[in-house]
Protein backbone atom coordinates (compact mmCIF):
# COMPACT_ATOMS: atom_id res chain seq x y z
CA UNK A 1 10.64 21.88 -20.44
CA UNK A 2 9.12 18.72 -19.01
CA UNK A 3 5.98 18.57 -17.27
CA UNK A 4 7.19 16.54 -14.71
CA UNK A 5 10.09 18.66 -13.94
CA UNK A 6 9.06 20.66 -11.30
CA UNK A 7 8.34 17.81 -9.33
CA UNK A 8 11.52 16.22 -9.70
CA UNK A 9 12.77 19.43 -8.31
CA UNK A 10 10.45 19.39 -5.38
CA UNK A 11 11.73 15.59 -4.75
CA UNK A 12 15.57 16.81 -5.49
CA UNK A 13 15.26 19.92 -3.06
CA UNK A 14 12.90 17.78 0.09
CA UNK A 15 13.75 14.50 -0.79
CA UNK A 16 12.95 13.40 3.30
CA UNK A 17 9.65 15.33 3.42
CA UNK A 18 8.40 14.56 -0.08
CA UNK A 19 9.14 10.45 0.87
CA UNK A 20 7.65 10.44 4.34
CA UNK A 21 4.60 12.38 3.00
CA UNK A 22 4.05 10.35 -0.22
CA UNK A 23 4.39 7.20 2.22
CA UNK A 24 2.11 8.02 4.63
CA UNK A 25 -0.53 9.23 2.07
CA UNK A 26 -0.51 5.66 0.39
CA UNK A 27 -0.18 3.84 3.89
CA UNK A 28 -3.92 5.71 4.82
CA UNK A 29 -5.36 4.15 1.65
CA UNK A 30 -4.90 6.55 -0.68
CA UNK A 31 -3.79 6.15 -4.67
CA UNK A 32 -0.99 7.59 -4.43
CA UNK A 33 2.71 6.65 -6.19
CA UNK A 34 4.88 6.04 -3.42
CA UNK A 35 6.92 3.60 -4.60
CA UNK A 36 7.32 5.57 -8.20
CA UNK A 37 9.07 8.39 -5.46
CA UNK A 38 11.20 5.61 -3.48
CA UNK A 39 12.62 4.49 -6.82
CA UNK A 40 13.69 8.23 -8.38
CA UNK A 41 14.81 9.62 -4.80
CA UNK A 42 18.45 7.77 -4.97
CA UNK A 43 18.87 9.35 -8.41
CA UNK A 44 19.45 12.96 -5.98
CA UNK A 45 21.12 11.59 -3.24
CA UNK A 46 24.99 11.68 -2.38
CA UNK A 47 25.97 10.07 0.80
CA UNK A 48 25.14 6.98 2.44
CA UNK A 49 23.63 8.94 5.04
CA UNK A 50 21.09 10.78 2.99
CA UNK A 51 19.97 7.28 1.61
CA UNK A 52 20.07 5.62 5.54
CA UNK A 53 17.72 9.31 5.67
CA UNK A 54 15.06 8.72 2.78
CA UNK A 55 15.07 5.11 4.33
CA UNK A 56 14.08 6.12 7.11
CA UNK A 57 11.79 8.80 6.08
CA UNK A 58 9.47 6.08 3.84
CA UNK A 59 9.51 3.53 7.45
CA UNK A 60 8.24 6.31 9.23
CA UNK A 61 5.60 7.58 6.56
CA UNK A 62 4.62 4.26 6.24
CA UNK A 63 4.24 2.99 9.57
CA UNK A 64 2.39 6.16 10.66
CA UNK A 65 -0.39 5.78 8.33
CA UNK A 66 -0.58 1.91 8.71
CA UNK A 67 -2.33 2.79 11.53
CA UNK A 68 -5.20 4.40 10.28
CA UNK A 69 -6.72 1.60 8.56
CA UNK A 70 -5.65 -0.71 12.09
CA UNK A 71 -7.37 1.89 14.40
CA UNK A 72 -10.01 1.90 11.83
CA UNK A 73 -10.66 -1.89 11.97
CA UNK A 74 -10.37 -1.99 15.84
CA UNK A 75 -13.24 0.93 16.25
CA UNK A 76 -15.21 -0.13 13.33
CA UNK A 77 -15.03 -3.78 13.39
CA UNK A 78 -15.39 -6.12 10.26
CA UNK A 79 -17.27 -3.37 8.78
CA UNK A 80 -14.68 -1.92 7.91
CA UNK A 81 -13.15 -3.89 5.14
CA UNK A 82 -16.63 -3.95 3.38
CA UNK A 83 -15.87 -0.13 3.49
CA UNK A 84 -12.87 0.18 1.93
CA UNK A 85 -13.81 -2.33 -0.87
CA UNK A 86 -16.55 -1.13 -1.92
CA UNK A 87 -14.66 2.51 -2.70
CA UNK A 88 -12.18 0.58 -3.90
CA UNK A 89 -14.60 -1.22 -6.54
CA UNK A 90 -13.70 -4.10 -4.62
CA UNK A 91 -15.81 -7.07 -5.65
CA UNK A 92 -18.23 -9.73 -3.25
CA UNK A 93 -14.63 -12.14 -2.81
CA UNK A 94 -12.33 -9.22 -1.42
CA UNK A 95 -13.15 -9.46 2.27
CA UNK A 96 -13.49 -13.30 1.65
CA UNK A 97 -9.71 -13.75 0.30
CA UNK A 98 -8.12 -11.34 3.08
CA UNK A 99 -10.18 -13.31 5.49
CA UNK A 100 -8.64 -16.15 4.12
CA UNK A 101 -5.13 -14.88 3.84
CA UNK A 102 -5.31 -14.22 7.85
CA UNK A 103 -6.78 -18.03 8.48
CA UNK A 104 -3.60 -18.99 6.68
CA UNK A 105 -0.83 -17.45 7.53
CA UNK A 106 -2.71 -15.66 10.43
CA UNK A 107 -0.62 -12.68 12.06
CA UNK A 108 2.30 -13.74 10.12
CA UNK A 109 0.31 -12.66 7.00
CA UNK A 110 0.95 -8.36 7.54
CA UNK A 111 5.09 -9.52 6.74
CA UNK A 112 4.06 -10.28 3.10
CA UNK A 113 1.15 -7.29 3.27
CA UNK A 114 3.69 -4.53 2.40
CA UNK A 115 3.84 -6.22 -1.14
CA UNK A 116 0.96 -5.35 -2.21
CA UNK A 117 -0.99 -1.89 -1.48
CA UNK A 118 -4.62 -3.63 -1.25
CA UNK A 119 -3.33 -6.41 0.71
CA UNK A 120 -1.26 -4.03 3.11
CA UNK A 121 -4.25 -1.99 4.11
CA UNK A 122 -6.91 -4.92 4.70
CA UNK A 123 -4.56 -6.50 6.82
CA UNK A 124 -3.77 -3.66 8.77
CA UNK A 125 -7.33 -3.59 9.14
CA UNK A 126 -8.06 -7.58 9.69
CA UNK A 127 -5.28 -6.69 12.82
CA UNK A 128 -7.80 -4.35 14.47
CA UNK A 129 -10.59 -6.51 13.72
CA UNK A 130 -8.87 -9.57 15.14
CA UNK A 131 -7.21 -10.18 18.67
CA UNK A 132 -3.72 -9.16 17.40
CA UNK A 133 -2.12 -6.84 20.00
CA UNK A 134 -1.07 -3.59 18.83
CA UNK A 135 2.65 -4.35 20.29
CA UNK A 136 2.59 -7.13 17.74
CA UNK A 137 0.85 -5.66 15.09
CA UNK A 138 3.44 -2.67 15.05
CA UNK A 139 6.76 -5.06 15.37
CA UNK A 140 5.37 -7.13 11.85
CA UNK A 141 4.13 -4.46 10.19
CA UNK A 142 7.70 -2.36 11.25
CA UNK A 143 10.02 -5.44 9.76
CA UNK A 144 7.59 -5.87 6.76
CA UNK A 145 7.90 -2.09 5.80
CA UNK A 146 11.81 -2.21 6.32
CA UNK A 147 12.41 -5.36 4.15
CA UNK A 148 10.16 -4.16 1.42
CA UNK A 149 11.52 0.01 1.91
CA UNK A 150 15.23 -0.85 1.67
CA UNK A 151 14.38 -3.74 -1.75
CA UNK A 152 12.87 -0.67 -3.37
CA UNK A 153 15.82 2.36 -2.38
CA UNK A 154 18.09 -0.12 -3.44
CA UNK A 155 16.31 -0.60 -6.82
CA UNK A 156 16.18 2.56 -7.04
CA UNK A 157 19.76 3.45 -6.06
CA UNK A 158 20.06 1.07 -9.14
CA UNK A 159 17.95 2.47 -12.02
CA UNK A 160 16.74 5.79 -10.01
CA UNK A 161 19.25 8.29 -12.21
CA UNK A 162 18.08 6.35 -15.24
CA UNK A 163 14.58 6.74 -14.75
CA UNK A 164 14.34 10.89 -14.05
CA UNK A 165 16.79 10.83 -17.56
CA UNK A 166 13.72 8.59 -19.42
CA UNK A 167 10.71 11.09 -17.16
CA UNK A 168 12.55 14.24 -18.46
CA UNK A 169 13.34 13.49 -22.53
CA UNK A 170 10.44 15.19 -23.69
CA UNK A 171 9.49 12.46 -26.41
CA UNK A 172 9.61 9.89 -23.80
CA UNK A 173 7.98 11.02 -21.04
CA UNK A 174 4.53 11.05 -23.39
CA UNK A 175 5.06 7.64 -24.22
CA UNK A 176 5.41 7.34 -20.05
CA UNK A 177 1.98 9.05 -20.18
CA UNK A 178 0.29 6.51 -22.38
CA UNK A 179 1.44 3.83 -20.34
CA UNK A 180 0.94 4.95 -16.94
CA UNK A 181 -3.38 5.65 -18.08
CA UNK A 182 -3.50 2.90 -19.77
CA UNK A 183 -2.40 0.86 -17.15
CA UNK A 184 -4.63 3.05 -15.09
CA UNK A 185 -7.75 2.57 -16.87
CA UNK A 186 -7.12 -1.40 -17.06
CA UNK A 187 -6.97 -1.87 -13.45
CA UNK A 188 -10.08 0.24 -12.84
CA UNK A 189 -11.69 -1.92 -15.84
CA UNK A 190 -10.60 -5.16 -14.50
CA UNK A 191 -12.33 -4.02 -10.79
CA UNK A 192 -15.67 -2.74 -12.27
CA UNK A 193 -15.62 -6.74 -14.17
CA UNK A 194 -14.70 -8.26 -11.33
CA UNK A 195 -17.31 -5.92 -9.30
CA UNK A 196 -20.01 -7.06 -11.75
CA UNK A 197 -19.43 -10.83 -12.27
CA UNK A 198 -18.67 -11.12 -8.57
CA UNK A 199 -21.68 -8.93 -7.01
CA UNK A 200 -20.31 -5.44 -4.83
CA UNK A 201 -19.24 -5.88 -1.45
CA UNK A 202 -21.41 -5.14 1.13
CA UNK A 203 -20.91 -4.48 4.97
CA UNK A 204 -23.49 -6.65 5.52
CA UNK A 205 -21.83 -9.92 4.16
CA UNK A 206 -19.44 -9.87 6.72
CA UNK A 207 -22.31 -9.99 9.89
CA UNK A 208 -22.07 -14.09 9.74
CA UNK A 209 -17.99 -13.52 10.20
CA UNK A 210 -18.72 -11.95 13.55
CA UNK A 211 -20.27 -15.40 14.77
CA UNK A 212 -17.27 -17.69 15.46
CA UNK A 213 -18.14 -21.00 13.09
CA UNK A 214 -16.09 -23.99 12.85
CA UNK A 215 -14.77 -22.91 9.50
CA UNK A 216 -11.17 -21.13 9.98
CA UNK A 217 -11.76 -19.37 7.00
CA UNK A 218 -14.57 -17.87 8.73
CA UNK A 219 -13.19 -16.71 11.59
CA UNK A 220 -10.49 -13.86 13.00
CA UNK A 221 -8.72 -15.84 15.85
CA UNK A 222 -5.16 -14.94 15.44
């Protein structure tokens, strides 16, 4: 039997609680494979309206724990981001590019956040930082995270049966393994680089952000 069997039962018996729990767990900041879940959770639905269900589920999740890392930036200030990159390994140019992201594209930017877990949580937390009211904050981050929810169900709704038929062949799923950490150890080898060609962040690189400069890059005014 297949290590990973059990847990496709768990997902096939509480596909709604499993989803909004795995969302919400990645949405804090968390490592967790959320979107792995989204994609195999069509392969044990039926109706329309248990998809519409586990679609809603992963919006909720998802929204819910977005707001840790806003409330987190609105108590904590710029701070905040130094935080989270440096237990991310995140290197001297993380705050710098999210920073730059919001002088950009400023509010705008938390549409495209969803795309990418790293980007979605510093720019939930760039939101509290900046002067971004939490009415607007919450409608972009709520049509970012249905956009990108429904893509992914509906990849999933696509190759979701295929995949738990691959994760359950027992010769397979160890060449799933290898893949998964070795893909896992190159990220985390490609921070620590990046870490130590780059210099760590620091909480204290971001004090000359709180003193509004004519640079835009600079600067949080949304």
């Amino acid at each position: 039997m297949s290590s990973l069997e059990p847990y496709l039962a768990l997902l096939a018996d509480h596909p709604f609680a499993v989803v909004f729990v795995s969302s919400f767990i990645e949405a804090v900041g968390i490592p967790f494979p959320s979107r792995i879940i989204l994609i195999l959770t069509p392969a044990f639905l039926v109706t329309p309206d248990q998809v519409a269900g586990v679609i809603g589920a992963a919006i909720a999740g998802a929204l819910l724990g977005d707001h840790a890392p806003y409330f987190a930036g609105r108590l904590a200030g710029m701070r905040m981001l130094g935080v989270y990159c440096h237990l991310t390994l995140g290197s001297a140019e993380c705050v710098e590019k999210t920073l730059r992201l919001f002088a950009r594209f400023h509010s705008w930017a938390i549409l495209g956040s969803r795309l990418s877990t790293n980007v979605r949580i510093f720019a939930s937390a760039c939101a509290g930082c900046s002067q971004i009211t939490y009415p607007r904050y919450l409608m972009l981050d709520a049509i970012g995270t249905t956009l990108y929810t429904v893509i992914v169900v509906s990849i999933g709704a696509l190759v979701g049966e295929r995949a738990v038929v691959f994760l359950t062949t027992d010769r397979r799923r160890w060449l799933f393994l290898l893949f998964a950490l070795t893909a896992f150890a190159t990220l985390i080898g490609y921070r620590v680089w990046r870490r130590y060609r780059h210099g760590a962040a620091r909480a204290e690189r971001l004090e000359p952000v709180r003193t509004p400069t004519p640079t835009p890059a600079s600067t949080l005014t949304l």
